[in-house]
C-alpha atoms as a PDB file:
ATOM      1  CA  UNK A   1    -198.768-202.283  36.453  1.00  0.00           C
ATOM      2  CA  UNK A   2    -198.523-200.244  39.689  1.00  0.00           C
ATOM      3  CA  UNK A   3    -199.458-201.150  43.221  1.00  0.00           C
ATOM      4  CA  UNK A   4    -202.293-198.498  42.886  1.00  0.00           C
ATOM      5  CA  UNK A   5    -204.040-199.553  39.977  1.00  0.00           C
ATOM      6  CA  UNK A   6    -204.947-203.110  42.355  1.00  0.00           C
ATOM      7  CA  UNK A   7    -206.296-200.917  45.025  1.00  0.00           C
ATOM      8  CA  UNK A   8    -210.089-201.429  44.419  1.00  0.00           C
ATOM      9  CA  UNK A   9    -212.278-198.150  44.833  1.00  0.00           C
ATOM     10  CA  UNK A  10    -215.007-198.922  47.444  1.00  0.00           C
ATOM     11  CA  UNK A  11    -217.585-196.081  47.835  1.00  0.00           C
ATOM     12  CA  UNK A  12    -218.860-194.838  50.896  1.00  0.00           C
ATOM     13  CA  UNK A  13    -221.248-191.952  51.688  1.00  0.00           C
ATOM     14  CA  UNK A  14    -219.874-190.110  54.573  1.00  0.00           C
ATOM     15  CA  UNK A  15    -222.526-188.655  56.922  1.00  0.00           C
ATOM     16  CA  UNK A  16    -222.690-184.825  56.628  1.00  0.00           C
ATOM     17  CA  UNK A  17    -221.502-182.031  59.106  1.00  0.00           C
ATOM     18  CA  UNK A  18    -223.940-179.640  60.441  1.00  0.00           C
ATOM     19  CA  UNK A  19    -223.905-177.359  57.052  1.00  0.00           C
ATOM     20  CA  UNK A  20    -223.182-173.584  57.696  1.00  0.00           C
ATOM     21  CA  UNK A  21    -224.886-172.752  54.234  1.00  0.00           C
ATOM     22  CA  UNK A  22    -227.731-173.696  51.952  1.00  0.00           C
ATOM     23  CA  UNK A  23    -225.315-174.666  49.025  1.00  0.00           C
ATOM     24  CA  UNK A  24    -223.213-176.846  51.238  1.00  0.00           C
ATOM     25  CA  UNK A  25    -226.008-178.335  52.533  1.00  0.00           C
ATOM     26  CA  UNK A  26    -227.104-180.087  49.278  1.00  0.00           C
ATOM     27  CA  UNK A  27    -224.567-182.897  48.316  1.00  0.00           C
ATOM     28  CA  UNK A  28    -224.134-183.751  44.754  1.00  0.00           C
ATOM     29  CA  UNK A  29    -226.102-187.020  44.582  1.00  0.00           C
ATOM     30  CA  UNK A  30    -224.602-188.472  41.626  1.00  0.00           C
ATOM     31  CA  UNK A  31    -220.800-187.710  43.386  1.00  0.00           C
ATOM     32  CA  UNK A  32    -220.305-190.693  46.152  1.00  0.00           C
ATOM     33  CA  UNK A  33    -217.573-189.982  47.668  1.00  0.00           C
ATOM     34  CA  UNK A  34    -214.271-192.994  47.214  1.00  0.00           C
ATOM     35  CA  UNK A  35    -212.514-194.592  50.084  1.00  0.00           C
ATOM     36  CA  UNK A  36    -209.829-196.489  48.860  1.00  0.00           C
ATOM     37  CA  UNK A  37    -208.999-199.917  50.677  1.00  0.00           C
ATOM     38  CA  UNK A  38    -205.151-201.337  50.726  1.00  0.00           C
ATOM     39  CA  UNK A  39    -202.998-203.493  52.893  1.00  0.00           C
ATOM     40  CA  UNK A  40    -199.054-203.364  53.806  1.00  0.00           C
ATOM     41  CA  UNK A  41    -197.860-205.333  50.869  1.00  0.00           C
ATOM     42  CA  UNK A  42    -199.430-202.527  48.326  1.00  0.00           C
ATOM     43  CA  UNK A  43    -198.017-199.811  50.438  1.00  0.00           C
ATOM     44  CA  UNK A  44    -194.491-200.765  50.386  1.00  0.00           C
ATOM     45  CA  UNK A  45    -194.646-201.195  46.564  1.00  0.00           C
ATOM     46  CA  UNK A  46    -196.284-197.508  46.319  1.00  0.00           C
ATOM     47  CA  UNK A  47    -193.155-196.337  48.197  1.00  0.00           C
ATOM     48  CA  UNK A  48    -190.588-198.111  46.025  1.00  0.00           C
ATOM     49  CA  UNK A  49    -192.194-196.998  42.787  1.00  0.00           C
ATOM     50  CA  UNK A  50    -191.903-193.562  44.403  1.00  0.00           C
ATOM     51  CA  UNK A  51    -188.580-194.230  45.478  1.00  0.00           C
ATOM     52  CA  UNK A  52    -187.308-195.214  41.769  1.00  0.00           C
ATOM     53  CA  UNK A  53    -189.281-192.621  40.313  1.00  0.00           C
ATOM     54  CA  UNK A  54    -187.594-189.861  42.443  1.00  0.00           C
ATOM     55  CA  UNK A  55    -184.324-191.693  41.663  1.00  0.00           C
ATOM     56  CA  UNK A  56    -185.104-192.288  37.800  1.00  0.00           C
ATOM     57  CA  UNK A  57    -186.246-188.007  38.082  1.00  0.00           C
ATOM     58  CA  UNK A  58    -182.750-187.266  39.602  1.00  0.00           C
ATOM     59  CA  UNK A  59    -180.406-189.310  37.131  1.00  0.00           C
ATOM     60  CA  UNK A  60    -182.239-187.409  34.203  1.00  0.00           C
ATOM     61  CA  UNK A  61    -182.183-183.882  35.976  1.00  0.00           C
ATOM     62  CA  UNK A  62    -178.574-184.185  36.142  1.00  0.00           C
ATOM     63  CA  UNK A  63    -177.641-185.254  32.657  1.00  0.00           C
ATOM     64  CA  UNK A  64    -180.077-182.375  31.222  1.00  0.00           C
ATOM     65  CA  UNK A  65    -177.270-180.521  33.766  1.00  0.00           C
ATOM     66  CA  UNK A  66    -173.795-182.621  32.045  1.00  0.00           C
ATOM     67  CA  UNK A  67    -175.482-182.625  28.395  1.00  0.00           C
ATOM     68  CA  UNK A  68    -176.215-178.369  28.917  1.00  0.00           C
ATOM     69  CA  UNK A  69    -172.543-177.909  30.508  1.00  0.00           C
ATOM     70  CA  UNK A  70    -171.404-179.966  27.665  1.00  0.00           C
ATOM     71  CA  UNK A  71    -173.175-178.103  24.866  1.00  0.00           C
ATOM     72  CA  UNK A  72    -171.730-174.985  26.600  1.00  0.00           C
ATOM     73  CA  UNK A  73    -168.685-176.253  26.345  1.00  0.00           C
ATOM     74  CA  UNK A  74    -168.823-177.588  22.523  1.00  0.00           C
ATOM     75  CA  UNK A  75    -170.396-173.583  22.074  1.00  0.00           C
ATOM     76  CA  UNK A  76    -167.497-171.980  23.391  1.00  0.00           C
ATOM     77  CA  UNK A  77    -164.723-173.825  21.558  1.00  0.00           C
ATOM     78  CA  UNK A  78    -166.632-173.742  18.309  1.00  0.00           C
ATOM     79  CA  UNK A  79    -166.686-169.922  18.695  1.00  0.00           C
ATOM     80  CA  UNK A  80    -163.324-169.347  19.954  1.00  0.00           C
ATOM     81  CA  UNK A  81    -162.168-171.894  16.500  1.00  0.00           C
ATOM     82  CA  UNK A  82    -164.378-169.364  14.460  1.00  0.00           C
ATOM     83  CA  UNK A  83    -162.928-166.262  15.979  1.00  0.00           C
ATOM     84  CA  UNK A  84    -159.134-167.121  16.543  1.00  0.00           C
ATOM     85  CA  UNK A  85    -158.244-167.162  12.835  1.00  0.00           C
ATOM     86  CA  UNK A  86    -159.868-163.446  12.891  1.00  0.00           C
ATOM     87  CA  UNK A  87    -158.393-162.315  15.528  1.00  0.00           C
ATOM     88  CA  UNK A  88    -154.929-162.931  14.781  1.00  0.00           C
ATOM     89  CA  UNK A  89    -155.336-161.398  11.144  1.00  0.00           C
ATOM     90  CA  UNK A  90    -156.436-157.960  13.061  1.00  0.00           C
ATOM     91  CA  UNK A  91    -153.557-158.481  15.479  1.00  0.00           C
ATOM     92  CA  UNK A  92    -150.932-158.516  12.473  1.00  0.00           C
ATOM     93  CA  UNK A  93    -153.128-155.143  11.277  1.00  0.00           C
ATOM     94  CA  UNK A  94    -152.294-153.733  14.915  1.00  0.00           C
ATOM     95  CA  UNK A  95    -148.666-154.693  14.494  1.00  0.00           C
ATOM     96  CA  UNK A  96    -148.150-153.014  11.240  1.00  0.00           C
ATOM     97  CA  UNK A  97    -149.879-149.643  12.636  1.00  0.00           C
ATOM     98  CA  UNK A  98    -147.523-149.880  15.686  1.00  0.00           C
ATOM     99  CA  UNK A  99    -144.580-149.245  13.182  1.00  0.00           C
ATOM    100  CA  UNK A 100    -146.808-146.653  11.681  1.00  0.00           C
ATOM    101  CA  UNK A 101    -144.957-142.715  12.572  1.00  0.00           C
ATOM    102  CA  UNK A 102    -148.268-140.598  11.877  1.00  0.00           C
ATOM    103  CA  UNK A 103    -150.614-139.245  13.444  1.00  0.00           C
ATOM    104  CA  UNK A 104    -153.599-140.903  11.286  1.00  0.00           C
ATOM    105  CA  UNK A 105    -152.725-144.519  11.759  1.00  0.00           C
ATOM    106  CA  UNK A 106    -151.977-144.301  15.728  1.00  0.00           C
ATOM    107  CA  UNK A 107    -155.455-142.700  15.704  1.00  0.00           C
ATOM    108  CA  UNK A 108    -156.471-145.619  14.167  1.00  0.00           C
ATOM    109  CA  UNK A 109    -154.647-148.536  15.580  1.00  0.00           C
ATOM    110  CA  UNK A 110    -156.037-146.978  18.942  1.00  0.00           C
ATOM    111  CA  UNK A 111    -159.634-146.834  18.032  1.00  0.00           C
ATOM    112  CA  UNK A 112    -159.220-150.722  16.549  1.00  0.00           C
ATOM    113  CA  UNK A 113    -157.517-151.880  20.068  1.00  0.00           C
ATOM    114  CA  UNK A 114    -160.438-149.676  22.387  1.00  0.00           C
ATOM    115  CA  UNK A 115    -163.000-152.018  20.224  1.00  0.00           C
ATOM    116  CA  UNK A 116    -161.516-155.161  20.347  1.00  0.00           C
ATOM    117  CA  UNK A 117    -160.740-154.826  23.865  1.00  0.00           C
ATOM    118  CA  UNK A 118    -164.650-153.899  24.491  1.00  0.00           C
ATOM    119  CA  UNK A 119    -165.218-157.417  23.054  1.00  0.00           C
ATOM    120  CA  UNK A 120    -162.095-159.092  25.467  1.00  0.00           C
ATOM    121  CA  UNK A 121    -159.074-158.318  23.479  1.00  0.00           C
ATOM    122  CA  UNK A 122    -156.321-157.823  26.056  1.00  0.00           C
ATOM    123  CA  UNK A 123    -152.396-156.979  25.640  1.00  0.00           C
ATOM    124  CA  UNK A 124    -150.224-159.355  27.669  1.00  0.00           C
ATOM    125  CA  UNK A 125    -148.344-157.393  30.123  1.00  0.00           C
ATOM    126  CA  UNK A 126    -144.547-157.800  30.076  1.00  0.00           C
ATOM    127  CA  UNK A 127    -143.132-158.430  33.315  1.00  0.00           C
ATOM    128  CA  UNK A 128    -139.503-159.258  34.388  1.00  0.00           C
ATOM    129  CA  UNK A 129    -139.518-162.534  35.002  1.00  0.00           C
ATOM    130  CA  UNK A 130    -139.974-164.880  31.784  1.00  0.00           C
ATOM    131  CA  UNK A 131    -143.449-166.762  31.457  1.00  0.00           C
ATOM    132  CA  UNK A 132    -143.389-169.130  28.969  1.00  0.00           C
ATOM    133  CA  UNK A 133    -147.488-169.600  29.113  1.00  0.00           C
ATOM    134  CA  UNK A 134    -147.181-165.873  27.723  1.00  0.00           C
ATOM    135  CA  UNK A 135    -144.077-165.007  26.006  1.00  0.00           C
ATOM    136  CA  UNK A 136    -142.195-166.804  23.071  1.00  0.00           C
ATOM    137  CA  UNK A 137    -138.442-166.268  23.423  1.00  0.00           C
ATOM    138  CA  UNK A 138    -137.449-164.596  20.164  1.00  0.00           C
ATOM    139  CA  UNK A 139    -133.945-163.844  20.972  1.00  0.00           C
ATOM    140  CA  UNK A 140    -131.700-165.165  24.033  1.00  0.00           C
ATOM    141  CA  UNK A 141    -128.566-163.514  25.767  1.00  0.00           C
ATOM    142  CA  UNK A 142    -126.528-164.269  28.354  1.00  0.00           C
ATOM    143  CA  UNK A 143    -125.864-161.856  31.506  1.00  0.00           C
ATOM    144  CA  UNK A 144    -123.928-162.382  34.319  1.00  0.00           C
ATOM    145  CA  UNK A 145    -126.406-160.160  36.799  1.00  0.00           C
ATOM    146  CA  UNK A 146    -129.351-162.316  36.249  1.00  0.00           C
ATOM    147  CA  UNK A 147    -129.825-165.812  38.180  1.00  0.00           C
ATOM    148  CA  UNK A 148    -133.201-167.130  36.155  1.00  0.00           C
ATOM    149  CA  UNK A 149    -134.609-166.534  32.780  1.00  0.00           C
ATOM    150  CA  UNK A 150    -135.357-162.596  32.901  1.00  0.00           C
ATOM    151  CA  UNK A 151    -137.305-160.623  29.795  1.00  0.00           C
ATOM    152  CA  UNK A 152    -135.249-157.508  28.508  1.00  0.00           C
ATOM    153  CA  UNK A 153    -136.734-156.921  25.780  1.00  0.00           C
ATOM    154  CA  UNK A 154    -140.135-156.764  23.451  1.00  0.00           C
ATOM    155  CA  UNK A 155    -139.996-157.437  19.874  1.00  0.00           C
ATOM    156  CA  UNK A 156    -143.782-158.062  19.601  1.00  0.00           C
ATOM    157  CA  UNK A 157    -147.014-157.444  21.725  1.00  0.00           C
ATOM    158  CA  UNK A 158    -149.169-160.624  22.689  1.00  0.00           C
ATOM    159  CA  UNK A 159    -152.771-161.014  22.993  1.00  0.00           C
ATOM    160  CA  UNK A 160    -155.477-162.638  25.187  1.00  0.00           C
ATOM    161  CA  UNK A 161    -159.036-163.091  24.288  1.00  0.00           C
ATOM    162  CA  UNK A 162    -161.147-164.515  26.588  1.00  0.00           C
ATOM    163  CA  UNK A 163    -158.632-166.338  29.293  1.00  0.00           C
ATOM    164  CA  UNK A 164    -156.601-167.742  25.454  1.00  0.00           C
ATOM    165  CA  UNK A 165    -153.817-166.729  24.711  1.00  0.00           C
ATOM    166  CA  UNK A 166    -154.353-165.660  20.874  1.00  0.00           C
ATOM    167  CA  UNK A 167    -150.265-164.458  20.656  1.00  0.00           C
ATOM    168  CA  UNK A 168    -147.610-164.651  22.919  1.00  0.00           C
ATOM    169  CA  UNK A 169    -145.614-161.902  23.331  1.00  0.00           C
ATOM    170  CA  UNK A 170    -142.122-162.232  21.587  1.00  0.00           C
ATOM    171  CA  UNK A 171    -139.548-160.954  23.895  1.00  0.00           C
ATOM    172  CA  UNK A 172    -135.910-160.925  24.035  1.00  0.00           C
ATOM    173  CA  UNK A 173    -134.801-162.678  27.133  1.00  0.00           C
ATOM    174  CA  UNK A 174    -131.490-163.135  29.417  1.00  0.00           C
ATOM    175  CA  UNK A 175    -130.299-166.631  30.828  1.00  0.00           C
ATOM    176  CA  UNK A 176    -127.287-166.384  33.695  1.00  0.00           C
ATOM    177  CA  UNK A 177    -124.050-166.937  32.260  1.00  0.00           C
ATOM    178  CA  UNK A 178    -120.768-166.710  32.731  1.00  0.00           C
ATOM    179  CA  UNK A 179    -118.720-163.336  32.027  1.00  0.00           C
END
């Protein structure tokens, strides 16, 4: 029970205003108007219901906001689970039309990459200096003019989808050694 249902309607007619038209001038007789009568005490508990109510409304508004980022969340991995598999079946298709010589199939590996890529496919870009967040070292030699890890070769193309890395690139790298 709330402070307000205690607060005891008292009615009151309140004398009228000068009316400015005929309608206004008529008040509904069976409408008497309700003053409502209340002390301190049933004030304060109005304002702390209101308080916990605005603090009850917040709580919830913000797990609707976790629980949605969370579903998102769930969403995204579920999909990326669904379409990984995929992916890397179509990237093994790519690979064997890279090693293709004619004309026919490197029209068609390229028209397979432009579409995946519409959808987020990208190629991992091999730079110099070995990342091992994006290339698998397939093969390693030693070299006297390099001071860190260094890539010097690719063996195989890797693959991003969506910020993932589907396939790292397998590259042949060179470690500093002694000649």
């Amino acid at each position: 029970m709330s402070a307000f249902d205690e607060l005891e309607p008292v009615p009151e007619v309140f004398p009228e205003a000068e009316p400015k038209t005929e309608a206004a001038a008529a008040p509904a007789a069976s409408e008497p108007q309700v003053v409502y009568t209340h002390d301190e005490e049933s004030l304060r508990e109005l304002r702390d219901e209101v308080a916990a109510l605005r603090d009850l409304f917040t709580r919830r508004l913000m797990e609707d906001k976790q629980k949605t980022e969370l579903i998102k969340t769930l969403g995204d991995g579920a999909r990326f689970a669904f379409i990984e598999p995929f992916l890397y079946e179509i990237i093994l298709l790519l690979d064997r039309l890279d090693r293709a010589e004619d004309d026919f199939s490197r029209s068609v590996r390229d028209e397979l990459f432009d579409i995946l890529q519409r959808r987020g496919l990208e190629r991992i870009e091999v730079k110099r200096e070995f990342d091992p967040r994006l290339y698998k070292a397939v093969r390693v030699t030693e070299s006297a003019e390099v001071s860190a890890l260094t890539v010097t070769g690719l063996v195989r193309r890797g693959y991003i989808f969506s910020g993932k890395v589907i396939r790292p690139a397998e590259v042949v790298v060179a470690r500093p050694g002694k000649f």
